[in-house]
C-alpha atoms as a PDB file:
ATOM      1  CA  UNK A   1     -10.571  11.920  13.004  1.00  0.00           C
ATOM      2  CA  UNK A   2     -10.143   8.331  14.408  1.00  0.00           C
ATOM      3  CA  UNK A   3      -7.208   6.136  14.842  1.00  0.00           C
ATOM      4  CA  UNK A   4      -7.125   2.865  13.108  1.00  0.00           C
ATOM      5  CA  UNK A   5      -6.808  -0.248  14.609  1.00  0.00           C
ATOM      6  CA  UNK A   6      -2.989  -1.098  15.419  1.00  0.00           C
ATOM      7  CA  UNK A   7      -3.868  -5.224  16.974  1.00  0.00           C
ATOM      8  CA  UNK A   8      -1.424  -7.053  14.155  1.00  0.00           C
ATOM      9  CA  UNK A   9       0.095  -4.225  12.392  1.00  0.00           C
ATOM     10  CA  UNK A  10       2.956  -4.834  11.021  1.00  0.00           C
ATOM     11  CA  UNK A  11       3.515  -2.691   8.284  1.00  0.00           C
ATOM     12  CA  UNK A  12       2.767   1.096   7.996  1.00  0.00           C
ATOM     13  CA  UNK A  13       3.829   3.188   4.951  1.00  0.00           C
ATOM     14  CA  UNK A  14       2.086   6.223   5.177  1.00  0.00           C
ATOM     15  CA  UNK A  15       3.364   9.109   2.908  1.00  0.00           C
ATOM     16  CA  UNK A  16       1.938  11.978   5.438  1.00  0.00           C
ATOM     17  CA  UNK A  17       3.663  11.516   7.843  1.00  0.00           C
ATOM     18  CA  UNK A  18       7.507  12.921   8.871  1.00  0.00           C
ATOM     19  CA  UNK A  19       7.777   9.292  10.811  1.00  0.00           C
ATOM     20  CA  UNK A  20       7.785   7.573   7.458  1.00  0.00           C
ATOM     21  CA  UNK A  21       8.828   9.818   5.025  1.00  0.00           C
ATOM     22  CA  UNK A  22      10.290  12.948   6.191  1.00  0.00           C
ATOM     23  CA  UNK A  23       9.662  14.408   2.548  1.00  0.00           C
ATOM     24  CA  UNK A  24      13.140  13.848   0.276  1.00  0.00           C
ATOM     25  CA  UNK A  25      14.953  10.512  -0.051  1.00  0.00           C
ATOM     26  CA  UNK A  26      14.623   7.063  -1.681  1.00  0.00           C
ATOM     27  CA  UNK A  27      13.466   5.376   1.950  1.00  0.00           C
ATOM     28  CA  UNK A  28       9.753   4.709   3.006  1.00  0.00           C
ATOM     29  CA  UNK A  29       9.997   3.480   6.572  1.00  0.00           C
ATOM     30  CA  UNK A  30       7.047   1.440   7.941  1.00  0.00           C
ATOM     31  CA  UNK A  31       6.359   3.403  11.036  1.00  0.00           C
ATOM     32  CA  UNK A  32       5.494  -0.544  12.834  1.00  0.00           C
ATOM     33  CA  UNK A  33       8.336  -2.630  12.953  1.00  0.00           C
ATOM     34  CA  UNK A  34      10.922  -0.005  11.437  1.00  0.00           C
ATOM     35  CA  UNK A  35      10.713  -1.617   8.015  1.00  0.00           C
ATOM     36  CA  UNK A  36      12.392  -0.010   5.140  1.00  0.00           C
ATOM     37  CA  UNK A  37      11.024   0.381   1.202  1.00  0.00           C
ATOM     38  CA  UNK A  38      13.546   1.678  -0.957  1.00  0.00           C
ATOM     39  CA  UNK A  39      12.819   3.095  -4.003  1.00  0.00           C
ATOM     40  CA  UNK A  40      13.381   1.684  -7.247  1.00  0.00           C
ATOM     41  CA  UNK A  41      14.253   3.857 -10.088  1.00  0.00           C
ATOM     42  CA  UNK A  42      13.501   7.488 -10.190  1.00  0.00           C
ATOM     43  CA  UNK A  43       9.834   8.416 -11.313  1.00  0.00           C
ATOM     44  CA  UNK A  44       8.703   8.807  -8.265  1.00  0.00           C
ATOM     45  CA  UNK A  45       7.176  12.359  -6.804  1.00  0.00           C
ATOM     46  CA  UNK A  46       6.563  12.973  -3.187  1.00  0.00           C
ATOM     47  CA  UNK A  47       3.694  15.376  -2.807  1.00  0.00           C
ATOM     48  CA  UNK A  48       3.349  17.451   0.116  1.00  0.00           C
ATOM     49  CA  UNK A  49       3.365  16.512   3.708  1.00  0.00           C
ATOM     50  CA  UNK A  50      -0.445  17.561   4.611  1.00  0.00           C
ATOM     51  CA  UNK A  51      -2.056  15.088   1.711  1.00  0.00           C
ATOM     52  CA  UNK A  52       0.861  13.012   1.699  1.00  0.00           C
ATOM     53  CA  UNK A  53       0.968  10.514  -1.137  1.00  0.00           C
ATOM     54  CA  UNK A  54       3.420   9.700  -3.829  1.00  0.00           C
ATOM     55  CA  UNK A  55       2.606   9.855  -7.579  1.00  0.00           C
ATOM     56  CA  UNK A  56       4.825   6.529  -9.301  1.00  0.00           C
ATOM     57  CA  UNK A  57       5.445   6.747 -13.421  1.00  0.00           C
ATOM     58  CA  UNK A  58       3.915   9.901 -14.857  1.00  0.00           C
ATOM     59  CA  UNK A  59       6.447  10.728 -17.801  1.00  0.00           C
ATOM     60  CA  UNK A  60       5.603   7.250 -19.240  1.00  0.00           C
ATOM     61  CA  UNK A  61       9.005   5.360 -18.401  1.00  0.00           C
ATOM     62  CA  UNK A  62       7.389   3.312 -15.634  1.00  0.00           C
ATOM     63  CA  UNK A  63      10.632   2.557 -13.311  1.00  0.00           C
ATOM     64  CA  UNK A  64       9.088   3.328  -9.909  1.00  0.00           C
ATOM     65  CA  UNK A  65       8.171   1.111  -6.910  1.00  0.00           C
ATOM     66  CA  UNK A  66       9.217   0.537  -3.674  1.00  0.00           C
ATOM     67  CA  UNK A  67      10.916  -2.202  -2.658  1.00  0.00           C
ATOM     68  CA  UNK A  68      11.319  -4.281   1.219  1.00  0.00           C
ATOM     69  CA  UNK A  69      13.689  -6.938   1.499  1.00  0.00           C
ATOM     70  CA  UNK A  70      13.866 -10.329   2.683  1.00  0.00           C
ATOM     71  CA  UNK A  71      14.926 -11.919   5.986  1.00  0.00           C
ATOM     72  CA  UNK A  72      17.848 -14.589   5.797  1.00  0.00           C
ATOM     73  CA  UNK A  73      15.386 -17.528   5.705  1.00  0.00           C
ATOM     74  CA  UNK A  74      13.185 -15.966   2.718  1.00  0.00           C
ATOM     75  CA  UNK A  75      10.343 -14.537   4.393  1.00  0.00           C
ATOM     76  CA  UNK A  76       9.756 -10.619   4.028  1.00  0.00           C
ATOM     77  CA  UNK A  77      10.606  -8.707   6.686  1.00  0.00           C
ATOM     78  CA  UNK A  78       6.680  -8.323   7.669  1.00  0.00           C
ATOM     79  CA  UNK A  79       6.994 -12.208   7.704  1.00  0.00           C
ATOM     80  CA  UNK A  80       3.686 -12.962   6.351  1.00  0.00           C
ATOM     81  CA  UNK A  81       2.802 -16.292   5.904  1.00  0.00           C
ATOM     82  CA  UNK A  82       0.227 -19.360   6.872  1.00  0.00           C
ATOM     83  CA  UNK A  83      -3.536 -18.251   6.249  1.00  0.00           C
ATOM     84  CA  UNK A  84      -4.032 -14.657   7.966  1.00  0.00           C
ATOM     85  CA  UNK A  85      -3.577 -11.097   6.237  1.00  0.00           C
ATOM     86  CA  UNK A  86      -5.515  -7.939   5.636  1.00  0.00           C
ATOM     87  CA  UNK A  87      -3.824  -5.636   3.323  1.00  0.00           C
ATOM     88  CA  UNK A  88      -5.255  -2.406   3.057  1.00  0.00           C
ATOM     89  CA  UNK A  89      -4.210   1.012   0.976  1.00  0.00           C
ATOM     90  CA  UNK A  90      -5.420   4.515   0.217  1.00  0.00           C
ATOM     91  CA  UNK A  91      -5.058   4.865  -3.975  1.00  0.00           C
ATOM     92  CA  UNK A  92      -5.478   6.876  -6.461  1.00  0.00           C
ATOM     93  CA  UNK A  93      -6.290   5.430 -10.253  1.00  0.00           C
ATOM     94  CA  UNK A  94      -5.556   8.094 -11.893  1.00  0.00           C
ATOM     95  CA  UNK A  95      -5.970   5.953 -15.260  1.00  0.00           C
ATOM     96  CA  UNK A  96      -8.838   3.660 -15.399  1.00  0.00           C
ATOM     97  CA  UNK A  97      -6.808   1.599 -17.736  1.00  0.00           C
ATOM     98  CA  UNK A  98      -4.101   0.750 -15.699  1.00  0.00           C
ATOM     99  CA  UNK A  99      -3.513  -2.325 -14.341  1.00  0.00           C
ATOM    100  CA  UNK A 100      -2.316  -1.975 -10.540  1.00  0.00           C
ATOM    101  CA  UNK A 101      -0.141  -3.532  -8.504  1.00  0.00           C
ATOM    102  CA  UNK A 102      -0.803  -2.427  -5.322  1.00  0.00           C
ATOM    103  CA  UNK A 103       1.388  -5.109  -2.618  1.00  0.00           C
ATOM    104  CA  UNK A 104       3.301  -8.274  -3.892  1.00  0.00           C
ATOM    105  CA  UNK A 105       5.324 -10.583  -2.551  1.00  0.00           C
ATOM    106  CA  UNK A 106       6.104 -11.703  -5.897  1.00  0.00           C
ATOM    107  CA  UNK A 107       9.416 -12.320  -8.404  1.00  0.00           C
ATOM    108  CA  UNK A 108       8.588 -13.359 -12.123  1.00  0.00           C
ATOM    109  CA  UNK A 109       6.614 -16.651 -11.103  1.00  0.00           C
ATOM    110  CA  UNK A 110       3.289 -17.002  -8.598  1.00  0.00           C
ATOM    111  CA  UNK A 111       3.237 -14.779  -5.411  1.00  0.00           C
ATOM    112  CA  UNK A 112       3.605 -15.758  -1.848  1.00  0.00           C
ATOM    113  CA  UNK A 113       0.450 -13.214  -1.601  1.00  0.00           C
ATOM    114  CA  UNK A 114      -0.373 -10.421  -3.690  1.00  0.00           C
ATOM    115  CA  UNK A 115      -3.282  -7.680  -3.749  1.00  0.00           C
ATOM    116  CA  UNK A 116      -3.937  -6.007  -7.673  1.00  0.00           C
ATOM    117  CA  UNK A 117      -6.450  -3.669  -8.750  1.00  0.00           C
ATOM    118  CA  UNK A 118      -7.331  -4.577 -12.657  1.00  0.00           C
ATOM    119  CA  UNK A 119      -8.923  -2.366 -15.223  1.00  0.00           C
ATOM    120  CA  UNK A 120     -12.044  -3.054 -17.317  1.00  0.00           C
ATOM    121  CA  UNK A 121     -10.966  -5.639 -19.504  1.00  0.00           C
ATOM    122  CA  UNK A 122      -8.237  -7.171 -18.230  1.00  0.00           C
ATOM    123  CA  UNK A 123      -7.824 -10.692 -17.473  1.00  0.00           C
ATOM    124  CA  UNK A 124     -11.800 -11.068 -18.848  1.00  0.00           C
ATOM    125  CA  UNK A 125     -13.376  -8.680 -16.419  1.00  0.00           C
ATOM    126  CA  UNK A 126     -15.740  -6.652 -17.227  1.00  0.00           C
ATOM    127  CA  UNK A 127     -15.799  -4.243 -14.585  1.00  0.00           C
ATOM    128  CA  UNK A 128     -13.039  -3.144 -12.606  1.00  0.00           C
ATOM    129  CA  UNK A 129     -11.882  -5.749  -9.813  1.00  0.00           C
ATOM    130  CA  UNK A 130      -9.561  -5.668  -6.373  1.00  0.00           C
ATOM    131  CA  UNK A 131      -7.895  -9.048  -6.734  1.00  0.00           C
ATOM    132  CA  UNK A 132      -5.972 -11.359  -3.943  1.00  0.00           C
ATOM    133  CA  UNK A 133      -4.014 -14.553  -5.245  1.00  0.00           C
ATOM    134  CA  UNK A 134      -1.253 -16.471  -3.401  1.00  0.00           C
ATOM    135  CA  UNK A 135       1.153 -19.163  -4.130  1.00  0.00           C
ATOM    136  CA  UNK A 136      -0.760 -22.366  -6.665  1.00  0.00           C
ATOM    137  CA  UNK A 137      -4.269 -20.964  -5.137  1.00  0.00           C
ATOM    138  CA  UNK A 138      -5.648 -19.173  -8.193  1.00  0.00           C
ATOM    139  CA  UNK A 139      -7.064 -15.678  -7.652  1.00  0.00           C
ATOM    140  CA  UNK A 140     -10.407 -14.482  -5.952  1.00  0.00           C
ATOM    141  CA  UNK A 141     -11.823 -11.251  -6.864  1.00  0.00           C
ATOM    142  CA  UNK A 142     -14.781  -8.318  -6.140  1.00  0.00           C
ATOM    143  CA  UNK A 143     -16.372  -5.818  -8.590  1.00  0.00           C
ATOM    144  CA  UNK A 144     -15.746  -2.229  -7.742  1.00  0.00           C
ATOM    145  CA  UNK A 145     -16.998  -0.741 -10.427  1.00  0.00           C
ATOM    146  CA  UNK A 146     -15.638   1.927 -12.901  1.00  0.00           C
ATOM    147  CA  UNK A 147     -13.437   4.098 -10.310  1.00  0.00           C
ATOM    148  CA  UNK A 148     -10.817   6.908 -10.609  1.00  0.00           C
ATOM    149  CA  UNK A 149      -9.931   9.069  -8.004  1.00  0.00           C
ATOM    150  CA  UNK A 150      -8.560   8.181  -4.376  1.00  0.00           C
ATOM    151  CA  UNK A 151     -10.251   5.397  -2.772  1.00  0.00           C
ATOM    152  CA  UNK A 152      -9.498   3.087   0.639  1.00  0.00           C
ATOM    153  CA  UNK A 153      -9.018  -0.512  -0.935  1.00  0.00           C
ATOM    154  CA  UNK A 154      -8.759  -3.528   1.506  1.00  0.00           C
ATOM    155  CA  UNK A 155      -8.939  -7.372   1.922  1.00  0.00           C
ATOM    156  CA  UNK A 156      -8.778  -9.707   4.680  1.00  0.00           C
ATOM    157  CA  UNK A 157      -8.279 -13.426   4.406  1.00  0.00           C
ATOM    158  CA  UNK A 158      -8.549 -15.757   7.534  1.00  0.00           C
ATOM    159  CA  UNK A 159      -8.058 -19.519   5.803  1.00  0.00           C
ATOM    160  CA  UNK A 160     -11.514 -19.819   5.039  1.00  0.00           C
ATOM    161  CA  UNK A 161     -12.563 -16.708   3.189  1.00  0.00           C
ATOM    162  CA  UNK A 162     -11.229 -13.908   1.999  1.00  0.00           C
ATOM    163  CA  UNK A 163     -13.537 -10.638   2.390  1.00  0.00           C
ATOM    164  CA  UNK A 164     -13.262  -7.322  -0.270  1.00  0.00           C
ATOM    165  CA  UNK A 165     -13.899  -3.519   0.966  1.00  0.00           C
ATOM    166  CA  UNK A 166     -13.771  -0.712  -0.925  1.00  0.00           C
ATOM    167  CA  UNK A 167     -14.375   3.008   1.405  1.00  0.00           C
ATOM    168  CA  UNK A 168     -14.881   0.811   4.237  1.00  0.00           C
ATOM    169  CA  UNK A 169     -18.042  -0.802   2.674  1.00  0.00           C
ATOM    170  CA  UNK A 170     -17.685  -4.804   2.712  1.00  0.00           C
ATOM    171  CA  UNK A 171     -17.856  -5.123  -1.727  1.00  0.00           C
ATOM    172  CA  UNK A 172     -17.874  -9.467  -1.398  1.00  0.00           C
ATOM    173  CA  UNK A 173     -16.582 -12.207   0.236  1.00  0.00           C
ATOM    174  CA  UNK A 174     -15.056 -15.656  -1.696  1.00  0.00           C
ATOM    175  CA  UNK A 175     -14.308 -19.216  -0.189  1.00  0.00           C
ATOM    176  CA  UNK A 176     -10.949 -19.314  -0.216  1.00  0.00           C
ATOM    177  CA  UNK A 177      -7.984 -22.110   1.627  1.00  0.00           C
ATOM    178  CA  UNK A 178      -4.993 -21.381   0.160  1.00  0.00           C
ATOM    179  CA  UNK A 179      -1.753 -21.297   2.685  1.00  0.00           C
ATOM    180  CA  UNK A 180       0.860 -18.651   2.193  1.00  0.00           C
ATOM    181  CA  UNK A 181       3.646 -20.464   0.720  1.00  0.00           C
ATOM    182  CA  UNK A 182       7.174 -18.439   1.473  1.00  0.00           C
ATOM    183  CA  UNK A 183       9.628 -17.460  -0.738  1.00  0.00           C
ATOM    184  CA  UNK A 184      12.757 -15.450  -1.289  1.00  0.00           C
ATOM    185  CA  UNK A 185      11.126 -12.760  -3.412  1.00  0.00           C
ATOM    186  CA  UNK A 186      10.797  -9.347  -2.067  1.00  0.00           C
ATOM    187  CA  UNK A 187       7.566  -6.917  -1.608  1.00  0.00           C
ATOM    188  CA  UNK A 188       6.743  -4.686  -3.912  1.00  0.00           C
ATOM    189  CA  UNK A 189       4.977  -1.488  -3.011  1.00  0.00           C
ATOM    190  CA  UNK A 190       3.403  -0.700  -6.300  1.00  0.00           C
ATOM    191  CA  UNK A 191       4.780  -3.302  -8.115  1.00  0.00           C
ATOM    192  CA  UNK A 192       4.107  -7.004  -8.562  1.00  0.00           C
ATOM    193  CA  UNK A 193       7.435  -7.745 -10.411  1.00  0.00           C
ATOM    194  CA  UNK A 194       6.039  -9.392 -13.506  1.00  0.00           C
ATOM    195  CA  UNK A 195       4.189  -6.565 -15.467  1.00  0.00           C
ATOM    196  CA  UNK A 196       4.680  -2.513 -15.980  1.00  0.00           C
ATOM    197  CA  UNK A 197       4.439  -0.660 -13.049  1.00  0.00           C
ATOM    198  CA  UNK A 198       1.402   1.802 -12.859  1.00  0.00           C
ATOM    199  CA  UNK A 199       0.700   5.141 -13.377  1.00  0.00           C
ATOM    200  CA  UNK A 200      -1.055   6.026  -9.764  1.00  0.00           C
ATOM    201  CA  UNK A 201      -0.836   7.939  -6.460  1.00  0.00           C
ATOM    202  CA  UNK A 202      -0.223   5.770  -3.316  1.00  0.00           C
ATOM    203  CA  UNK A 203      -0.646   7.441   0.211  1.00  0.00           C
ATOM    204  CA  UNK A 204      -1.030   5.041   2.609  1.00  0.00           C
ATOM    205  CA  UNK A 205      -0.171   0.815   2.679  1.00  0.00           C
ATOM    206  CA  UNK A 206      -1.033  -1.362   6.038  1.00  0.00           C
ATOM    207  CA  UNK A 207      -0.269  -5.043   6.349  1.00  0.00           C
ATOM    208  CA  UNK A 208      -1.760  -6.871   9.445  1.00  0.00           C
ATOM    209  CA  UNK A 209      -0.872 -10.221  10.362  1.00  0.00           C
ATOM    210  CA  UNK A 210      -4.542 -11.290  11.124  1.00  0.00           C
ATOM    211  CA  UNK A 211      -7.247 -10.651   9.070  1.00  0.00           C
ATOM    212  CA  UNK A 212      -9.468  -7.601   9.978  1.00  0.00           C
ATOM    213  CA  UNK A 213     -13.083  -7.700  11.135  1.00  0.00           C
ATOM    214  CA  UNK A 214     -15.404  -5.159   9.153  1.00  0.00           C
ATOM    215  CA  UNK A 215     -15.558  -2.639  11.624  1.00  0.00           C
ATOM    216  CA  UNK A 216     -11.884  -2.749  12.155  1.00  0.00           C
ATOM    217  CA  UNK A 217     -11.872  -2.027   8.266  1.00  0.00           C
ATOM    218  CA  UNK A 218     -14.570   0.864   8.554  1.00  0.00           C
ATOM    219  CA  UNK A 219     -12.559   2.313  11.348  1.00  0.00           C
ATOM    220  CA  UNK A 220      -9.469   2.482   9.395  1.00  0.00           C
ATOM    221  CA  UNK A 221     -10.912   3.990   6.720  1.00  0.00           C
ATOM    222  CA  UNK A 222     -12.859   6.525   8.692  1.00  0.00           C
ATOM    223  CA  UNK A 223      -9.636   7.642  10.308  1.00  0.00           C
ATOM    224  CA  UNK A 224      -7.973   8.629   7.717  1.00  0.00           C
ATOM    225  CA  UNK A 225     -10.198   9.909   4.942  1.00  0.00           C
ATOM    226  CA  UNK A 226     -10.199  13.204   5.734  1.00  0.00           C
ATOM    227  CA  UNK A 227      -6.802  13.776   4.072  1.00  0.00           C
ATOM    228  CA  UNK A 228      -8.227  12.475   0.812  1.00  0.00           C
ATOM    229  CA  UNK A 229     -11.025  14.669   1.510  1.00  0.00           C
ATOM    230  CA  UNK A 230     -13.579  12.474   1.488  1.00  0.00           C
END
């Protein structure tokens, strides 16, 4: 196993390891930069250390996400903004009806950025579709099919395009020139703070301030999927 590409990292939640979660407590810690998630509500379920993921909203309820504050002047403590970001995640749809939040910077009105996974038939799709919108710039999307079961989900956007990968595989890239506009609302780790939260396992969540090359994608993915056993 590889190790994935750290250039512009600056956030890390990654469930398997002791760094980040050290297995009990309502604290994710981004092992770059030291940022802290808190969970939100209690249906959350920490599964074991060697896999390491967390399973959000089984029972039904749908309370759980995690949640990273803001800075004084409104930014998110990643401080993500302008026209460069690559979000990435390892997830697990464990309902292919669920609509998934996967990272928002959003409250109850349009996001500074966020990155959503929809079902078949929501919003008018017909297939299943990783989706990245930000503030007043509409959405841009890329098919991935009809998937359940843990998959490496990224995007990359560099003020010009933003480019779709699913298992390290490049899935479709869309003109896109939208600025990241800040604002005072917080991130959402399985969340986008206007809808239900999902029923899903999340392992792993990167943010980069600069959007990733292919490889660099590929390489991340390669690294890790051996946990997922893949």
């Amino acid at each position: 196993m590889g190790a994935i590409t750290t250039n512009g990292l600056v956030g890390c939640w990654d469930a398997g390891s002791s760094k980040s979660y050290p297995g009990s407590g309502s604290t994710w810690t981004s092992i770059a930069e030291n940022i802290v998630a808190t969970w939100q509500g209690t249906e959350y379920d920490f599964i074991d250390q060697k896999t390491g993921y967390f399973r959000l909203n089984q029972d039904g309820t749908e309370n759980a996400y995690a949640e990273v504050g803001t800075s004084a002047v409104g930014y998110d403590l990643v401080n993500i903004t302008g026209t460069s970001i690559s979000l990435l995640g390892w997830i697990n749809r464990i309902n292919d009806t669920t609509y998934l939040p996967i990272m928002c910077k959003r409250g109850s009105g349009t996001p500074q950025y966020e990155f959503n996974w929809y079902y078949s038939g929501s919003y008018g799709t017909s297939v299943p579709q990783i989706v990245f919108e930000v503030t007043g710039g509409g959405v841009v999307r890329a098919n991935t099919g009809e998937i359940l079961g843990w998959h490496h989900v990224a995007m990359a956007y560099n003020g010009t395009n933003v480019c779709f990968y699913l298992d390290g595989q490049p899935i479709g890239c869309v003109s896109y020139t939208q600025p990241m506009v800040a604002t005072t609302d917080s991130l959402k780790l399985g969340w986008n703070g206007d809808v239900d939260k999902p029923m899903v396992d999340i392992g792993i969540l990167h943010v980069y301030n600069r959007p990733l090359t292919a490889s660099e994608v590929k390489e991340n993915y390669y690294a890790q999927r051996s946990r997922y056993q893949i």
